[in-house]
C-alpha atoms as a PDB file:
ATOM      1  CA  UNK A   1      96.250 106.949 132.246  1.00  0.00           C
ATOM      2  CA  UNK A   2      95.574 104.057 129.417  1.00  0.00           C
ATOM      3  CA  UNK A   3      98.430 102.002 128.757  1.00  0.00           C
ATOM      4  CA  UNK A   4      98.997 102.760 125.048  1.00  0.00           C
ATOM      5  CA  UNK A   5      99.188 106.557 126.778  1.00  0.00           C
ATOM      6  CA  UNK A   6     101.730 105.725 129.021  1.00  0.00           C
ATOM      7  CA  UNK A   7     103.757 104.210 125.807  1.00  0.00           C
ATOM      8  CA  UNK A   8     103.606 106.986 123.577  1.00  0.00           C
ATOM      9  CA  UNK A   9     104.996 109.358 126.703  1.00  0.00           C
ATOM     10  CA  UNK A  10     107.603 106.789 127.052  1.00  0.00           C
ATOM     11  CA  UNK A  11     108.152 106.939 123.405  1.00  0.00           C
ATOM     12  CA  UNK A  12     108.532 110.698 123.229  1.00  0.00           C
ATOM     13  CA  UNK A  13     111.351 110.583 125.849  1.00  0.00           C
ATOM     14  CA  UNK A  14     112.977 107.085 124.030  1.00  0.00           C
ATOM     15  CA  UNK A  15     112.273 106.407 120.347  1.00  0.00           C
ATOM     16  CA  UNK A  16     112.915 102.805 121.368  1.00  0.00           C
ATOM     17  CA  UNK A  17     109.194 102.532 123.268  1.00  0.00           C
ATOM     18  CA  UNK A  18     108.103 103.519 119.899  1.00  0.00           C
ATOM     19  CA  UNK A  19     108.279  99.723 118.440  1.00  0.00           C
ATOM     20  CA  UNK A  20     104.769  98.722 120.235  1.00  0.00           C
ATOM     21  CA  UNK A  21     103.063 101.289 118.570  1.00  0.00           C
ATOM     22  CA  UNK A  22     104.730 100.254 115.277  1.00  0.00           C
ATOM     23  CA  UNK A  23     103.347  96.855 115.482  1.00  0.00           C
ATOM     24  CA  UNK A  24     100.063  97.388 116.992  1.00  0.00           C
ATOM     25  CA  UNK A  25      99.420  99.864 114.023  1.00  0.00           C
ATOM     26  CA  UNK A  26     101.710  98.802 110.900  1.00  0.00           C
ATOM     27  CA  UNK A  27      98.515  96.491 109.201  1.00  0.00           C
ATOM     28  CA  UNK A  28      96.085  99.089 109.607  1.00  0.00           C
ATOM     29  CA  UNK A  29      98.361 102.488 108.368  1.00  0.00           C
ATOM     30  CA  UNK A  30      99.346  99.796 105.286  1.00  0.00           C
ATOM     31  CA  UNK A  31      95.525  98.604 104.549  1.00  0.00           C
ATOM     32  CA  UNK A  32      94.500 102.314 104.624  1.00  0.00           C
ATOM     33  CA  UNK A  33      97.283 102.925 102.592  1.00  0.00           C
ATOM     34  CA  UNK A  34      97.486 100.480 100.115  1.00  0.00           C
ATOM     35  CA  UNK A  35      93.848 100.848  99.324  1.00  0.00           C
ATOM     36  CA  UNK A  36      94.131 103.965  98.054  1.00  0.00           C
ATOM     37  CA  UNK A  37      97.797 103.041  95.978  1.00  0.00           C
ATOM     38  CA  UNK A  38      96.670  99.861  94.803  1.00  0.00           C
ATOM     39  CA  UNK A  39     100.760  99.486  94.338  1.00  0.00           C
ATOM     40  CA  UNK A  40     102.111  97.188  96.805  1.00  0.00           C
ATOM     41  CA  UNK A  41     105.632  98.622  96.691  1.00  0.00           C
ATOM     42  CA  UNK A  42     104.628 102.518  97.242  1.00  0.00           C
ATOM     43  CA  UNK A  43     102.063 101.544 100.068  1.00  0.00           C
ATOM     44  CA  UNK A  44     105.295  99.681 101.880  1.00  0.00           C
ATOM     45  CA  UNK A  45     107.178 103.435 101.065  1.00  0.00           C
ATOM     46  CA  UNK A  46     104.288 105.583 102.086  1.00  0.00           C
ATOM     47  CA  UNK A  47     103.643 103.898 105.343  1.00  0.00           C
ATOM     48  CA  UNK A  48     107.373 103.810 106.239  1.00  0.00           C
ATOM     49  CA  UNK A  49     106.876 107.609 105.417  1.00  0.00           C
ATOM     50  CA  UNK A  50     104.174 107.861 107.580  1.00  0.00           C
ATOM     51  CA  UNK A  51     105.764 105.873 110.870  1.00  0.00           C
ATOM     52  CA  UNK A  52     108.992 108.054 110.541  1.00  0.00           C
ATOM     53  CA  UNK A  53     107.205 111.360 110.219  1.00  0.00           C
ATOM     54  CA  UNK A  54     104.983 109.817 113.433  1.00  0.00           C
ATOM     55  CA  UNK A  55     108.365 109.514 115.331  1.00  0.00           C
ATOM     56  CA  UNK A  56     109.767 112.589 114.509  1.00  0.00           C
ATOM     57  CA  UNK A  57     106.818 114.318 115.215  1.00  0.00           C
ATOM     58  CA  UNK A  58     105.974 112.404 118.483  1.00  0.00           C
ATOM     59  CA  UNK A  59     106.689 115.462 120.597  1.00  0.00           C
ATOM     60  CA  UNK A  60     103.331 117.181 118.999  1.00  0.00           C
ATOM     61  CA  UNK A  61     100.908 114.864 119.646  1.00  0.00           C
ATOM     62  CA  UNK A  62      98.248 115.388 122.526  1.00  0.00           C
ATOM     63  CA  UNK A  63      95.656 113.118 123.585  1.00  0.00           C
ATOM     64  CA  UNK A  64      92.189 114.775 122.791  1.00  0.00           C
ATOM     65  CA  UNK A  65      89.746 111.352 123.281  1.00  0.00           C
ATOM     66  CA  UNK A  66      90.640 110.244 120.031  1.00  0.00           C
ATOM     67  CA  UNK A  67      92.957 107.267 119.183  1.00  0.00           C
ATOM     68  CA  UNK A  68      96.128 107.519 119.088  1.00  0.00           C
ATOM     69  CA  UNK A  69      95.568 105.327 115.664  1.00  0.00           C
ATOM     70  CA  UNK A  70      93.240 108.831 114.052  1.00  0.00           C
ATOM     71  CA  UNK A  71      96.293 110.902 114.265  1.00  0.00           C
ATOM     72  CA  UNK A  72      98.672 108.243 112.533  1.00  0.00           C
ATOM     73  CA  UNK A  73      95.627 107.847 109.802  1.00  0.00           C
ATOM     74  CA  UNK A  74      95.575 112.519 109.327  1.00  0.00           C
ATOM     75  CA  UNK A  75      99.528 111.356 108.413  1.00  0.00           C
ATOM     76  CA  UNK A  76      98.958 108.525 106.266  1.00  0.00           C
ATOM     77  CA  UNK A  77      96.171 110.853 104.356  1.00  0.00           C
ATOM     78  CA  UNK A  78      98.588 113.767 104.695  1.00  0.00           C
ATOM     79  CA  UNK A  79     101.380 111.466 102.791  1.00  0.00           C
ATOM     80  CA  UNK A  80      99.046 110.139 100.280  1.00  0.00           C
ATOM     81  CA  UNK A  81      97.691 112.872  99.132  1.00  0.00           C
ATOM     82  CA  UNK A  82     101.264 114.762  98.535  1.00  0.00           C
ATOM     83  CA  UNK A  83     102.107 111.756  96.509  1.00  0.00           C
ATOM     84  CA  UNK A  84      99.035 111.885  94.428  1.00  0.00           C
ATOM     85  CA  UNK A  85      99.941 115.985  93.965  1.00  0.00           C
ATOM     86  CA  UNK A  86     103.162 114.979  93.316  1.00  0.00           C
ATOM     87  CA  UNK A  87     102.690 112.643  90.710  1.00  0.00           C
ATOM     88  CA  UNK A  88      99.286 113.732  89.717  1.00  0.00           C
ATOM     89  CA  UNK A  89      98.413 109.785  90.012  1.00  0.00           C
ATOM     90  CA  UNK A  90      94.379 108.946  90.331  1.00  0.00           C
ATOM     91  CA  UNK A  91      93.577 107.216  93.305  1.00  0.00           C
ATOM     92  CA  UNK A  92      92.855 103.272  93.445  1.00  0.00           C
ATOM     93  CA  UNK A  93      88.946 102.620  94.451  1.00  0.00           C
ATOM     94  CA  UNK A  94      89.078  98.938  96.287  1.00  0.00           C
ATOM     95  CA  UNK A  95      85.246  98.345  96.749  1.00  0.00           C
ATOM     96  CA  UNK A  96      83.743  94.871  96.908  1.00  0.00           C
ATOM     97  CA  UNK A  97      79.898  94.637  96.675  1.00  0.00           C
ATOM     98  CA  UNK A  98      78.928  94.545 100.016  1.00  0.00           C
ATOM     99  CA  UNK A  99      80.305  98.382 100.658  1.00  0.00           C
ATOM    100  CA  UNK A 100      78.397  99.305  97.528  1.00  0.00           C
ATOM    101  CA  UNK A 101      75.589  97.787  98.631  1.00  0.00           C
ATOM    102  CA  UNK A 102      75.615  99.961 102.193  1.00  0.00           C
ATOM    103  CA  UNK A 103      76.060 103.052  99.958  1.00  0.00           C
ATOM    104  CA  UNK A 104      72.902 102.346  98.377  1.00  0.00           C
ATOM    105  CA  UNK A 105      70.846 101.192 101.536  1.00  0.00           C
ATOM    106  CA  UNK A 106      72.381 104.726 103.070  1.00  0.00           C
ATOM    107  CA  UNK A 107      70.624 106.801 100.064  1.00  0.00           C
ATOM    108  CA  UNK A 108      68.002 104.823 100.124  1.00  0.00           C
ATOM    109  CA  UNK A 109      67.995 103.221  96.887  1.00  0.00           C
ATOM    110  CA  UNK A 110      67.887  99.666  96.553  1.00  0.00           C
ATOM    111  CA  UNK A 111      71.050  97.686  94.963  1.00  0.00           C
ATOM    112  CA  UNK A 112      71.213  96.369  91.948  1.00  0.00           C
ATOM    113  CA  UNK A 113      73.885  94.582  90.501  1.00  0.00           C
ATOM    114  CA  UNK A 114      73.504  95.793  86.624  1.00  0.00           C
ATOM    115  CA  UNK A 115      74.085  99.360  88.982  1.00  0.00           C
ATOM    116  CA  UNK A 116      77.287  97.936  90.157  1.00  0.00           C
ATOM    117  CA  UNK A 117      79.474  99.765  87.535  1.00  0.00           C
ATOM    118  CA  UNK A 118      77.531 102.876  87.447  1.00  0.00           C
ATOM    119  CA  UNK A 119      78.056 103.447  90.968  1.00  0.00           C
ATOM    120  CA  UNK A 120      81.680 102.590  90.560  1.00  0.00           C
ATOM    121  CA  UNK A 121      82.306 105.227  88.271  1.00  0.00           C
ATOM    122  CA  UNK A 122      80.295 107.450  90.551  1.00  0.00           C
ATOM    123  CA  UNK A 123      82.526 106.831  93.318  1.00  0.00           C
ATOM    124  CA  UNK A 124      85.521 107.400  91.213  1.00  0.00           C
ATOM    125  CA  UNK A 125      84.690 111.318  90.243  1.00  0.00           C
ATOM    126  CA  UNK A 126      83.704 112.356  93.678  1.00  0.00           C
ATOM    127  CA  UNK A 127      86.462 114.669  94.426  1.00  0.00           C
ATOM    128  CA  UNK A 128      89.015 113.116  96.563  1.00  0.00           C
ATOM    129  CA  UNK A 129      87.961 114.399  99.952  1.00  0.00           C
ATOM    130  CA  UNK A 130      84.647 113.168  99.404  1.00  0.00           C
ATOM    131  CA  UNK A 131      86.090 110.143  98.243  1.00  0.00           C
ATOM    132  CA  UNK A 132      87.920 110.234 101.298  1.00  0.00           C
ATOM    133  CA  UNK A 133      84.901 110.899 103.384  1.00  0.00           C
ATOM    134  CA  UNK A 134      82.939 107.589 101.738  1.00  0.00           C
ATOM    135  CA  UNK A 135      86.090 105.202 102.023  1.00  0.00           C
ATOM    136  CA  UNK A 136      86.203 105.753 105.642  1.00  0.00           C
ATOM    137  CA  UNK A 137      82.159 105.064 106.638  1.00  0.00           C
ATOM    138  CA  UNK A 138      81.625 102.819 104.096  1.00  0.00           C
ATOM    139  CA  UNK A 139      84.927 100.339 103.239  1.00  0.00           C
ATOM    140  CA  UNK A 140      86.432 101.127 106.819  1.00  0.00           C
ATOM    141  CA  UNK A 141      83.628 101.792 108.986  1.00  0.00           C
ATOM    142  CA  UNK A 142      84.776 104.401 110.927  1.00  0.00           C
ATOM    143  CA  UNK A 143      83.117 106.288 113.095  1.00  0.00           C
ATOM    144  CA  UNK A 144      81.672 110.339 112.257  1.00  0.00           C
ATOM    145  CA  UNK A 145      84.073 111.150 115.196  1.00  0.00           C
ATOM    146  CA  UNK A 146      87.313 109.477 113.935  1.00  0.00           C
ATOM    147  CA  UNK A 147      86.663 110.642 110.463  1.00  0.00           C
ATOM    148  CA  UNK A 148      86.443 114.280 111.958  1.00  0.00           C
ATOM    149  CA  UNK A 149      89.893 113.681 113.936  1.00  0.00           C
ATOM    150  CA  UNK A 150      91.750 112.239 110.719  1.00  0.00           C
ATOM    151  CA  UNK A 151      90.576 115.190 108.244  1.00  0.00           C
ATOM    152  CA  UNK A 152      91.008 117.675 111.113  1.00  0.00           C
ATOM    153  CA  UNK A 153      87.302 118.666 110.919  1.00  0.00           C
ATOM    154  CA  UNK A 154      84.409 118.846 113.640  1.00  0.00           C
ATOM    155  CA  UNK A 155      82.406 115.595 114.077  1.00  0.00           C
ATOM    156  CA  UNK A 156      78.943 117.740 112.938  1.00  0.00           C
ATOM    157  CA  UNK A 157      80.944 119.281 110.019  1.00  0.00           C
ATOM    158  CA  UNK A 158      82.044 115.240 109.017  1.00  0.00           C
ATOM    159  CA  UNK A 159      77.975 114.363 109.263  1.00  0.00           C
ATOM    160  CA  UNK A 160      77.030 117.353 107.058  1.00  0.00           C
ATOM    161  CA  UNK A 161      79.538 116.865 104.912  1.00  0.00           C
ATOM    162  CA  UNK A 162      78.566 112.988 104.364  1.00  0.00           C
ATOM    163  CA  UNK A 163      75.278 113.713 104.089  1.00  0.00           C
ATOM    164  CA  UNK A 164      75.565 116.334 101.266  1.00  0.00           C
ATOM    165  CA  UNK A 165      77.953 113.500  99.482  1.00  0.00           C
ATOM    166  CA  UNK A 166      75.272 111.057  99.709  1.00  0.00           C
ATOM    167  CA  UNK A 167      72.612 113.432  98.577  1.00  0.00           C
ATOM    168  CA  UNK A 168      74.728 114.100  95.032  1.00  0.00           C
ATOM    169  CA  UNK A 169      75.503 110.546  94.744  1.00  0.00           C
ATOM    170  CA  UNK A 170      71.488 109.660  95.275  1.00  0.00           C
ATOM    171  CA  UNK A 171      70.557 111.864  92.802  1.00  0.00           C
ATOM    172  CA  UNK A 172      73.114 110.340  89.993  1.00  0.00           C
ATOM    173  CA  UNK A 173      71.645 106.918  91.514  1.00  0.00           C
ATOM    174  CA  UNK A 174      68.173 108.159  90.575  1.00  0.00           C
ATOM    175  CA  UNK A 175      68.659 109.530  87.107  1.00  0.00           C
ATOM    176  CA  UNK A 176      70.876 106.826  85.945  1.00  0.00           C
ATOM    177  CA  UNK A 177      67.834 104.608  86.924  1.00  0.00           C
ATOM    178  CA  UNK A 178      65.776 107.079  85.173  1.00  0.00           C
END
């Protein structure tokens, strides 16, 4: 059994085994979620949120082969996305070049940087589980199988999915060029 294993079933029988898991995952639950919040102070809520609902729920979680980390990142979406429902807020896009620049070598267009903006705005109105879908391969480089664990979706149904995204956003690549 891996260590961090062996923690977690520690954890579920003492809450206090729970701190190493806290601190090996606290900068990575608040990256992922203070890139979508772009507000400091409800990223620090939300990922409180999300490490108390990951205690309390402790109990429930099974090791499938996926991280531990994948099923604290399906909370932190979980979380994030009842805020934005809540407050009907717009999510934050935090992009630098070099992730727009592997969209466009993905859809095989080359990369402009008079495009820059365009493709900004075309990330922006992808519906949010594409949006989703593009923030994890592209700004976070996850793998097709973590992004399948996280959005509770088959690995295949992640690549299809990805590939239909790029497709749409190729095509409004093409005819902005046009």
């Amino acid at each position: 059994m891996h260590d961090e294993q062996l923690i977690i079933e520690a954890a579920k029988e003492n809450p206090e085994y729970f701190g190493p898991l806290y601190d090996k995952y606290y900068k990575q639950i608040f990256g992922y979620v203070y890139q979508r919040m772009d507000d400091k102070e409800t990223a620090f809520d939300i990922t409180a949120q999300v490490f108390l609902k990951a205690l309390t729920n402790l109990h429930r979680y099974e090791f499938k082969g996926v991280p531990f980390a994948s099923w604290l990142f399906r909370i932190a979406h979980s979380e994030v996305m009842q805020l934005f429902r809540d407050q009907k807020n717009k999510r934050a896009i935090n992009a630098d070049v070099g992730d727009l620049r592997n969209i466009c070598e993905e859809v095989q267009e080359p990369f402009f940087e008079e495009y820059l903006p365009h493709i900004q705005v075309l990330i922006k109105q992808l519906p949010d589980e594409d949006l989703q879908m593009v923030e994890m391969r592209f700004f976070e480089q996850r793998p097709f199988k973590e992004i399948a664990e996280i959005l509770n979706i088959t690995e295949n149904n992640a690549k299809v999915r990805m590939y239909r995204i790029l497709e749409r956003l190729k095509k409004s690549i093409t005819n902005f060029k046009v």
